[in-house]
C-alpha atoms as a PDB file:
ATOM      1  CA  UNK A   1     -47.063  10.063  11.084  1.00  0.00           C
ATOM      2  CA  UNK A   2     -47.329   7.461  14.062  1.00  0.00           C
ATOM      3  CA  UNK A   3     -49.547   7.785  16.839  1.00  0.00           C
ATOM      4  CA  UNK A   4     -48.598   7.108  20.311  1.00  0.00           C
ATOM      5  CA  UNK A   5     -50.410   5.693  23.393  1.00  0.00           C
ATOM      6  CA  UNK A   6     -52.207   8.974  24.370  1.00  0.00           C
ATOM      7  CA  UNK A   7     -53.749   8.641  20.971  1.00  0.00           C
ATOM      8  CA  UNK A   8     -51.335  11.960  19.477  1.00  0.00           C
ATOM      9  CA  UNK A   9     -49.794  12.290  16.560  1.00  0.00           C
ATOM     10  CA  UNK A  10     -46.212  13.231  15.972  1.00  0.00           C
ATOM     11  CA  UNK A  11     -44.295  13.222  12.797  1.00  0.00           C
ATOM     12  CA  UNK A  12     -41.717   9.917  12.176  1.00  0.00           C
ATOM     13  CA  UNK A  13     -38.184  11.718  11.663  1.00  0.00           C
ATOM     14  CA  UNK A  14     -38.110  11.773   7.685  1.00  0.00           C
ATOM     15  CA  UNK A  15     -34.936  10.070   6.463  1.00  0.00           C
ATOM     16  CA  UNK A  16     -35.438  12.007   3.189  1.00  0.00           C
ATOM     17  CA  UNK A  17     -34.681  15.478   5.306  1.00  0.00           C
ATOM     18  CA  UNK A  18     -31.107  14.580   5.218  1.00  0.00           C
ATOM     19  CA  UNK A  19     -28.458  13.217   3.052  1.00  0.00           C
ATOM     20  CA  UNK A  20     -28.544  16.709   1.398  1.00  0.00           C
ATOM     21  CA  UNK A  21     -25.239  17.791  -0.577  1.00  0.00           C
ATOM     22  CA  UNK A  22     -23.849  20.451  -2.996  1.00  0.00           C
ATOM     23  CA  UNK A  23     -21.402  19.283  -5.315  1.00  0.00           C
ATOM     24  CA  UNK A  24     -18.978  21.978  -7.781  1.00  0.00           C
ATOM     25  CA  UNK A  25     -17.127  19.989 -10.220  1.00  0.00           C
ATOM     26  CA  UNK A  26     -14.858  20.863 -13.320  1.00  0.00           C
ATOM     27  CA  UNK A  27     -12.867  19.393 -15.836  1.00  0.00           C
ATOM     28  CA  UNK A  28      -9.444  20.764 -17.645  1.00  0.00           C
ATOM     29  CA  UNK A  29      -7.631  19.576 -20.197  1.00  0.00           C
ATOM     30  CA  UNK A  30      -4.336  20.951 -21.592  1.00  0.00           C
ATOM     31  CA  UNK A  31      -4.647  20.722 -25.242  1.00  0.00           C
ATOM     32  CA  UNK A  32      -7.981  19.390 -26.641  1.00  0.00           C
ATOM     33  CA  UNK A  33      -7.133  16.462 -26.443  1.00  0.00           C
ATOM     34  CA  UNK A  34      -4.309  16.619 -23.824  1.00  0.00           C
ATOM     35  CA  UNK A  35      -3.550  15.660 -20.812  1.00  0.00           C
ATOM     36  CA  UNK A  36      -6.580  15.832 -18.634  1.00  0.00           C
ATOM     37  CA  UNK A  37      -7.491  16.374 -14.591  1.00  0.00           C
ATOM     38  CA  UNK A  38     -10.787  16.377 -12.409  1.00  0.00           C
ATOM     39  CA  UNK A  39     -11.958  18.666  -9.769  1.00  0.00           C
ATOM     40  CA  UNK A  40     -14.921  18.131  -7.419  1.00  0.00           C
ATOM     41  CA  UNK A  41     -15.764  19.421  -4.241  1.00  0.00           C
ATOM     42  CA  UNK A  42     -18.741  17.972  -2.007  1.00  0.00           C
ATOM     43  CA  UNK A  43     -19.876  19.634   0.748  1.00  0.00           C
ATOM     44  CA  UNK A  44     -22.452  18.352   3.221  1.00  0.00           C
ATOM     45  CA  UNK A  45     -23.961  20.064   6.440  1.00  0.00           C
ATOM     46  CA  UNK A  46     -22.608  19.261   9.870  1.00  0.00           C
ATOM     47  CA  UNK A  47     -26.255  17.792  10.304  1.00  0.00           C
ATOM     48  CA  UNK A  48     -26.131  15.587   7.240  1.00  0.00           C
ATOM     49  CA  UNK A  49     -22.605  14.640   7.827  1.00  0.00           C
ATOM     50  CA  UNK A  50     -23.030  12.914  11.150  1.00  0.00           C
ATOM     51  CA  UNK A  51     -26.455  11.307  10.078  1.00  0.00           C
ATOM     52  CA  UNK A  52     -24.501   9.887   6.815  1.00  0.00           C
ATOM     53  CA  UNK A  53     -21.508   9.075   9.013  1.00  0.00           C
ATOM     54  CA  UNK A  54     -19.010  11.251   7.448  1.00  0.00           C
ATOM     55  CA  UNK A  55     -16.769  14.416   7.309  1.00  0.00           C
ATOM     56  CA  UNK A  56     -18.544  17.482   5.865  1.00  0.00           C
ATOM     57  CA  UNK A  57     -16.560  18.284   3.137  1.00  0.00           C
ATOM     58  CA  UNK A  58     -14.573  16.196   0.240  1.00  0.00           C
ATOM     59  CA  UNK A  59     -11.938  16.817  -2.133  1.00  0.00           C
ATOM     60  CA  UNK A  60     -10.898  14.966  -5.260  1.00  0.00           C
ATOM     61  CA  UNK A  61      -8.303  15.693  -7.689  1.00  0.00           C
ATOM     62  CA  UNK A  62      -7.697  13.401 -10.441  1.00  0.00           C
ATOM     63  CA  UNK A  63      -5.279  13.030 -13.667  1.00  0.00           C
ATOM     64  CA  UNK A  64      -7.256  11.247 -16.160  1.00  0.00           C
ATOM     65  CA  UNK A  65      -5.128  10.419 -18.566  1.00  0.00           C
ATOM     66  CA  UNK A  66      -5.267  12.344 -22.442  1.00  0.00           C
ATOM     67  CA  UNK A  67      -8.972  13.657 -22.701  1.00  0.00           C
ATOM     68  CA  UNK A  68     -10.703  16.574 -25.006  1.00  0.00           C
ATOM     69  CA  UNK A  69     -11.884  19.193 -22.542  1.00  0.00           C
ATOM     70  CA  UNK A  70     -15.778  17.647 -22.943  1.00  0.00           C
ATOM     71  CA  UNK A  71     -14.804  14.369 -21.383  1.00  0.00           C
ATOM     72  CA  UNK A  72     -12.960  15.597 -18.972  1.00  0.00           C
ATOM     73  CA  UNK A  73     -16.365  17.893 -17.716  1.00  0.00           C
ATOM     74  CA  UNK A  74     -18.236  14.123 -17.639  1.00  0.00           C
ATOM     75  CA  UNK A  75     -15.749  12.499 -16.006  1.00  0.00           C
ATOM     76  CA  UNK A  76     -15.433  15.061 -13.347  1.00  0.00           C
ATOM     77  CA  UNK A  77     -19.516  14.708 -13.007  1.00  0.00           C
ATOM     78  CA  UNK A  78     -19.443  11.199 -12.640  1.00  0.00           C
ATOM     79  CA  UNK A  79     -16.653  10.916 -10.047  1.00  0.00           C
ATOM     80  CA  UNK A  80     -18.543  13.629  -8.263  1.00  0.00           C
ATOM     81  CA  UNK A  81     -22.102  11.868  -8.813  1.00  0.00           C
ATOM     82  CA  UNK A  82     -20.715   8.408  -7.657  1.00  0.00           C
ATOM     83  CA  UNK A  83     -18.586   9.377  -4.342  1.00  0.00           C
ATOM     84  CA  UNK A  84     -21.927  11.746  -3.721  1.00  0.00           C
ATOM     85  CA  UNK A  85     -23.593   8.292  -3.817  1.00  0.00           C
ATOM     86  CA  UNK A  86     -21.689   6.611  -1.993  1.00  0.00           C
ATOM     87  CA  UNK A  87     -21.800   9.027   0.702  1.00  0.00           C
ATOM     88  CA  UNK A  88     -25.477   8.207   1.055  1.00  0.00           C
ATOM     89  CA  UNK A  89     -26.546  11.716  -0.151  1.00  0.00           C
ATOM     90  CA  UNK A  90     -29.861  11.676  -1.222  1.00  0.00           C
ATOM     91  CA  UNK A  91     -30.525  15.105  -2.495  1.00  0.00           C
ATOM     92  CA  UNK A  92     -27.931  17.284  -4.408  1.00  0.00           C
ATOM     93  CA  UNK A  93     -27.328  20.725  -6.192  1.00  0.00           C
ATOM     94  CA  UNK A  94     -24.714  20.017  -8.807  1.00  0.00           C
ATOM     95  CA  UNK A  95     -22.533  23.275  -9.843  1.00  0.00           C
ATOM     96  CA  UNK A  96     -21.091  22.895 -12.766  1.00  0.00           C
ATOM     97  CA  UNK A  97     -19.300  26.224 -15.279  1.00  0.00           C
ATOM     98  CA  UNK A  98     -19.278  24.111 -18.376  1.00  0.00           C
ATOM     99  CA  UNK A  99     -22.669  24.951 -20.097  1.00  0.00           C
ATOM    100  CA  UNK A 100     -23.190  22.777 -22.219  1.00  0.00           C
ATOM    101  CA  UNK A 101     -22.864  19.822 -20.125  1.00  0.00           C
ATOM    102  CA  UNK A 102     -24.849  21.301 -18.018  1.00  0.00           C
ATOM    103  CA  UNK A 103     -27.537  21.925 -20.837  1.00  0.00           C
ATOM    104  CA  UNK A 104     -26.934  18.370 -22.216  1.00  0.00           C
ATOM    105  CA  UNK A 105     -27.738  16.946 -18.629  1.00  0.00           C
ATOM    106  CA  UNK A 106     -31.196  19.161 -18.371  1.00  0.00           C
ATOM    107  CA  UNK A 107     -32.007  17.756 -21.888  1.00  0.00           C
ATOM    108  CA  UNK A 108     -32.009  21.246 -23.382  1.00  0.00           C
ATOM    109  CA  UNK A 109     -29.011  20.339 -25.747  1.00  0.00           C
ATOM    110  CA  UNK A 110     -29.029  16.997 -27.655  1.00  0.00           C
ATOM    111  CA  UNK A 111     -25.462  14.965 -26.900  1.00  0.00           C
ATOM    112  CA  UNK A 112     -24.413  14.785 -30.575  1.00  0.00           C
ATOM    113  CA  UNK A 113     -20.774  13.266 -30.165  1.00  0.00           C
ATOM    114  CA  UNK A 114     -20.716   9.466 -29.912  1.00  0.00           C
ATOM    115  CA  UNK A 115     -17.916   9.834 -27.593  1.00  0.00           C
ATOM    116  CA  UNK A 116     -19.791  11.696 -24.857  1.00  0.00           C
ATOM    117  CA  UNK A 117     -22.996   9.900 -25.493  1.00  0.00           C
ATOM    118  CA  UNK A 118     -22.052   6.624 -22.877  1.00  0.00           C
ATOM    119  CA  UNK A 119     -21.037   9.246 -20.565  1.00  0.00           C
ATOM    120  CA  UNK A 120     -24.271  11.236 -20.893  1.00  0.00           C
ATOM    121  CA  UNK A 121     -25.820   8.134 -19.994  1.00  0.00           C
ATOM    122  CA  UNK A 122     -24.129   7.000 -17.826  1.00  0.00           C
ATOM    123  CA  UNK A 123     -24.186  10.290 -15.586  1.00  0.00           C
ATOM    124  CA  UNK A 124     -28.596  10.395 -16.309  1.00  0.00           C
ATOM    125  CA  UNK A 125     -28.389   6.503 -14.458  1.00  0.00           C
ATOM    126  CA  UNK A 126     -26.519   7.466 -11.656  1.00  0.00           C
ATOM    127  CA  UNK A 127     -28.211  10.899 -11.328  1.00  0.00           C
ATOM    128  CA  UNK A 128     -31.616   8.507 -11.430  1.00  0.00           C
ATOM    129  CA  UNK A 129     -30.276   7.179  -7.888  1.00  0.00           C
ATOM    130  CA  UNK A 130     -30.932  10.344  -6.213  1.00  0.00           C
ATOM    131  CA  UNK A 131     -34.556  11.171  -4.532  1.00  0.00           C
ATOM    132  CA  UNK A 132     -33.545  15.026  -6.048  1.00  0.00           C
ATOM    133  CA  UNK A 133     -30.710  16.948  -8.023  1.00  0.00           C
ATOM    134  CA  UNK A 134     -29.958  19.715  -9.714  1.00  0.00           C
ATOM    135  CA  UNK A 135     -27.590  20.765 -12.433  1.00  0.00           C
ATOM    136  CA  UNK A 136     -27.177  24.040 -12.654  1.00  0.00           C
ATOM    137  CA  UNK A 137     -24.543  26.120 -14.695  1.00  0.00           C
ATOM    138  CA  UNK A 138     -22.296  28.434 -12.575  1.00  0.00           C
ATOM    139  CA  UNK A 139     -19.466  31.200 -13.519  1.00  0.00           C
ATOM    140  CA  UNK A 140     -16.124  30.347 -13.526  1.00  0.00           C
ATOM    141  CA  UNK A 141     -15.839  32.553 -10.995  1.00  0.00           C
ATOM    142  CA  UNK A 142     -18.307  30.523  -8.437  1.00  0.00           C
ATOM    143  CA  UNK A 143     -16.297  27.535  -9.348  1.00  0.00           C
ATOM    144  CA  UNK A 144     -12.569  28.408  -8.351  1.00  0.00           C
ATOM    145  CA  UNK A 145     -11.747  25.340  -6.396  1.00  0.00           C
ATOM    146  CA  UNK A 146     -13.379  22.860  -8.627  1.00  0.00           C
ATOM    147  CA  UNK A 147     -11.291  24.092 -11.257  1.00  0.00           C
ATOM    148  CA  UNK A 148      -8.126  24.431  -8.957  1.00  0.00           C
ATOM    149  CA  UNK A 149      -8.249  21.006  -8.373  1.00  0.00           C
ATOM    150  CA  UNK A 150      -8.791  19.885 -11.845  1.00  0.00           C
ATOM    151  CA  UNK A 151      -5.871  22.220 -13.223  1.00  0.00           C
ATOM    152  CA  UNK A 152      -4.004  20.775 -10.988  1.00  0.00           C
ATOM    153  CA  UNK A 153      -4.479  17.039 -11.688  1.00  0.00           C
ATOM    154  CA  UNK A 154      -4.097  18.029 -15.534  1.00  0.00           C
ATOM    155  CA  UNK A 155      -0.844  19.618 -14.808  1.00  0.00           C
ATOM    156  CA  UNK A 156       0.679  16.431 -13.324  1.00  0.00           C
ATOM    157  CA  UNK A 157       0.349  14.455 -16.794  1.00  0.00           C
ATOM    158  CA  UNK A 158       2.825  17.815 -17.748  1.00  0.00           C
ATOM    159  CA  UNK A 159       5.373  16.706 -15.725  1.00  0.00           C
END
């Protein structure tokens, strides 16, 4: 709150009310391991977009190289989490269909495979860079394009 010369108060514009995302990202992998792709899809109001200085929606599909279907989930995440960030979104709802990333992120499931563990924390220290997320598990179903894009990164390692 500031106060002005005829002694009124008037709330400061809140740079915390933007910078608010939603993110759906998904991993696929043909063959566990096999040759891997990412899918994430941020989208950003038309009012956050032009405050952050950018268009309201992004794309990115990604061949990863040979990957079990569990890395390929976290690397998805973290691709999503750090072009999110470097949008300048503060705030984001993170859809995500794999549940037990999603239940490894929330801290319901303890990550038990050493080769997911750097990723784990390495997706909790970015995700510590936001003022608020959350990770929440989603159908298939809700997640078509996410995993459109990731099938389709996989598939080029196929060819």
């Amino acid at each position: 709150m500031t106060t002005n010369i005829h002694g009124k108060t008037k709330k400061q514009p809140d740079l915390f009310d933007t910078g608010y995302a939603e993110m759906h990202c998904d991993g696929a992998s043909s063959g566990n391991p096999g040759n891997s792709g990412i899918g994430v899809v941020i989208n950003i109001s038309e009012k956050d977009a032009g405050f952050l200085g950018t268009k309201e929606s992004h794309r990115i599909s990604e061949y990863i190289g040979l990957a079990t279907n569990n890395v390929a989930e976290y690397s998805a995440l973290l691709r999503g989490l750090e072009t999110a960030r470097s949008l300048g979104i503060r705030k984001i709802n993170i859809f995500l269909d794999s549940e037990l990333l999603v239940k490894q992120i929330n801290g319901i499931y303890k990550v038990k495979h050493s080769n997911l563990i750097p990723l784990w924390t390495k997706a909790k220290s970015i995700l510590k860079d936001f003022d608020h997320y959350i990770v929440k598990h989603v159908p298939r179903e809700l997640n078509k394009e996410a995993d459109s894009l990731a099938a389709r990164a996989a598939k080029i390692g196929r060819e």
